[in-house]
Protein backbone atom coordinates (compact mmCIF):
# COMPACT_ATOMS: atom_id res chain seq x y z
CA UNK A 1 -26.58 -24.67 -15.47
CA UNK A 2 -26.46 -20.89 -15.36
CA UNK A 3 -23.79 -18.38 -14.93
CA UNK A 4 -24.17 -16.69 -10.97
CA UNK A 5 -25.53 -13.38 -11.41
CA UNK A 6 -23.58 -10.75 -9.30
CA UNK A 7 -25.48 -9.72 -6.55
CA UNK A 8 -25.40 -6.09 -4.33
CA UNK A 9 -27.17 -4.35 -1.36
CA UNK A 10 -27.02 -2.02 0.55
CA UNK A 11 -26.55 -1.48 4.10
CA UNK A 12 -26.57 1.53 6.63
CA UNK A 13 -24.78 1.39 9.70
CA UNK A 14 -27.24 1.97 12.72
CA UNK A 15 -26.52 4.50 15.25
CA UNK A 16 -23.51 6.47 12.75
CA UNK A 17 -24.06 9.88 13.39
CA UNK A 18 -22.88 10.95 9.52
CA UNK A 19 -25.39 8.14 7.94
CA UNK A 20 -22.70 6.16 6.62
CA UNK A 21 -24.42 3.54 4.09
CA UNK A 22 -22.54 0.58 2.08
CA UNK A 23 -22.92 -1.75 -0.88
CA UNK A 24 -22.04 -4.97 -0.27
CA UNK A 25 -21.74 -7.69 -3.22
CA UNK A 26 -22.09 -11.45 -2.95
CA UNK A 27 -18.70 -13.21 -4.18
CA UNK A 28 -19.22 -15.62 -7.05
CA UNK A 29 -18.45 -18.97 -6.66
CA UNK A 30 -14.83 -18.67 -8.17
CA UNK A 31 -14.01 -15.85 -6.64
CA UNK A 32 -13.58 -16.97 -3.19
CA UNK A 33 -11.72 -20.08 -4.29
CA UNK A 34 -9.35 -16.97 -5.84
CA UNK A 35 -8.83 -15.48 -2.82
CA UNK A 36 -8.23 -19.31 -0.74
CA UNK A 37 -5.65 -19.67 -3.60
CA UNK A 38 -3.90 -16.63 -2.70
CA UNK A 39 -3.94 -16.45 1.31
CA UNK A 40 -3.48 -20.68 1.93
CA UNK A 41 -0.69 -22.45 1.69
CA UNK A 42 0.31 -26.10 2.26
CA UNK A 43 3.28 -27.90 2.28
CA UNK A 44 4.05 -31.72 2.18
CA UNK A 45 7.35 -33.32 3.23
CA UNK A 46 7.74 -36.97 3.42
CA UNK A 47 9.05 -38.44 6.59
CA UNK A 48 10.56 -41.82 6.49
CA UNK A 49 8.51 -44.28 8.64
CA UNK A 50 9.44 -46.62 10.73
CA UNK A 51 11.25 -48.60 8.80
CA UNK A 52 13.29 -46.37 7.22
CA UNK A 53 11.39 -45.93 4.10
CA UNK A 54 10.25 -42.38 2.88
CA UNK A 55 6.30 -41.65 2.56
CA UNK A 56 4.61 -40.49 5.73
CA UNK A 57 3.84 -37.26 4.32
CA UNK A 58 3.15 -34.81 6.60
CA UNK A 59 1.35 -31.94 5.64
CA UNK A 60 1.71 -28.19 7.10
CA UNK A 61 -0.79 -25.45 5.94
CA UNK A 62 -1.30 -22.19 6.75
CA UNK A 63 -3.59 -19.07 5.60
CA UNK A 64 -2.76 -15.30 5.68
CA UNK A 65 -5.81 -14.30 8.11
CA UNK A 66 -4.59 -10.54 7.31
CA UNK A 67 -4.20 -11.18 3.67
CA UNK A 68 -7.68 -12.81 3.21
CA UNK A 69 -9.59 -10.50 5.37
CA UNK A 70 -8.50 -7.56 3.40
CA UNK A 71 -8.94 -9.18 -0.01
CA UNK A 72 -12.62 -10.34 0.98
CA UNK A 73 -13.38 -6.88 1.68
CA UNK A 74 -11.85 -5.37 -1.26
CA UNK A 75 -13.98 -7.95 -2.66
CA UNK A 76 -17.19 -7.41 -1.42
CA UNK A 77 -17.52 -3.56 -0.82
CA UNK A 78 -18.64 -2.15 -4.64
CA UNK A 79 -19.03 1.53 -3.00
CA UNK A 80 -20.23 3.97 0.19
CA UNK A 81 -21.35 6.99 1.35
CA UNK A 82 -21.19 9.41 4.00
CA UNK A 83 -17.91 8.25 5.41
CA UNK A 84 -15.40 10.99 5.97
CA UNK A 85 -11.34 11.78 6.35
CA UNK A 86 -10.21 13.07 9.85
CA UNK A 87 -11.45 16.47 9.63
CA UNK A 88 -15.15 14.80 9.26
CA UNK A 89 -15.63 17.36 6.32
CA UNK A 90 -13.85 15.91 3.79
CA UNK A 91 -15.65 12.77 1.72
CA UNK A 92 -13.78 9.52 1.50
CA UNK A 93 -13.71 7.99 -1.47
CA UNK A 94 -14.34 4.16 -1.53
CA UNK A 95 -11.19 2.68 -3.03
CA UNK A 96 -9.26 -0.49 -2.23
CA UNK A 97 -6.68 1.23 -0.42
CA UNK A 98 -9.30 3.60 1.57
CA UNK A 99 -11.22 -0.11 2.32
CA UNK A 100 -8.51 -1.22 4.27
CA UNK A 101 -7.95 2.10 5.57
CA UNK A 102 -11.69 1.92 7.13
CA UNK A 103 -10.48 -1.45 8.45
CA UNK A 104 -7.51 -0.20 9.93
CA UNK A 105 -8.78 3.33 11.60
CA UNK A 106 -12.93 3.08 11.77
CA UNK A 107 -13.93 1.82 14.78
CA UNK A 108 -16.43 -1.14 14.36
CA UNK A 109 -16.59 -0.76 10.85
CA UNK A 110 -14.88 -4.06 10.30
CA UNK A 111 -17.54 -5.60 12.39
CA UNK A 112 -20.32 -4.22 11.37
CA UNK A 113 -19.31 -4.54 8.00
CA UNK A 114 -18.64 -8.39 8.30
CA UNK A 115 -22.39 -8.76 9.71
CA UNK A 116 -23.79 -7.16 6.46
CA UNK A 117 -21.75 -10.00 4.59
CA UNK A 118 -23.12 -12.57 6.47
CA UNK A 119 -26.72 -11.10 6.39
CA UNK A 120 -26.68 -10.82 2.02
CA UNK A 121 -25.55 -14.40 2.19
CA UNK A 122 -28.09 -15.90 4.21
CA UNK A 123 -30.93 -13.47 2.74
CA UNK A 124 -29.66 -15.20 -1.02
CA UNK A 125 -29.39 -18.82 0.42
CA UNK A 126 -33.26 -18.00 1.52
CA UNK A 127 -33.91 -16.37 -1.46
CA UNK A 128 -32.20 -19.39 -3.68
CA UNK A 129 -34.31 -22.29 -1.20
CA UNK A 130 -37.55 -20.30 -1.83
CA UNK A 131 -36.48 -20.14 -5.80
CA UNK A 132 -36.19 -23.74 -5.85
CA UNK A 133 -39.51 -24.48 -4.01
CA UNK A 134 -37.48 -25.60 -0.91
């Protein structure tokens, strides 16, 4: 068994007048159990049955869609270029908080952003099949 190697490409957005590019990384496997264990929660109460006894556990879970979705990408995007503040002059400088920012106030750019995560993890699963001799 081997350690994952961290993984990165990048991606330009088609059709952005400015250029805008983006590198994306690949989580590691732990990391996106880190984010589950931040964004999912579950609760069990016990119910009495029937009978009157206690242990029908029923079990209530829920995840923080907003939570996780900003976490992934804080996650995931290692840097970009040619994305600007309002006055279109001023270069925005990839940060966590800007990230969400982009998320919150760049049209598409959540979208577009979430097909360049799904492309680098299919282009490493083929990449990992073709390894293997698969």
């Amino acid at each position: 068994m081997r350690l994952s190697k961290p993984t990165s490409r990048k991606f330009t957005y088609d059709r952005d007048p400015d250029g805008a590019w983006i590198k994306i990384r690949a989580l590691l496997p732990g990391e996106r159990t880190d984010i589950l264990d931040n964004v999912f929660t579950q609760e069990i109460e016990y119910r009495p049955g029937e009978d009157g006894k206690p242990g029908n556990p029923v079990f209530k879970q829920t995840t923080d869609k907003k939570k996780d979705r900003e976490k992934t990408f804080v996650a995931r995007v290692e840097d970009w270029g040619k994305f600007f503040e309002e006055d279109g002059k001023t270069p925005m400088e990839c940060t966590p908080e800007n990230i969400i920012r982009a998320m919150r106030e760049i049209e598409g750019f959540t979208e577009a952003t979430n097909k360049f995560f799904e492309q680098l993890d299919e282009d490493l699963a083929k990449e990992r099949a073709e390894s293997l001799g698969n």
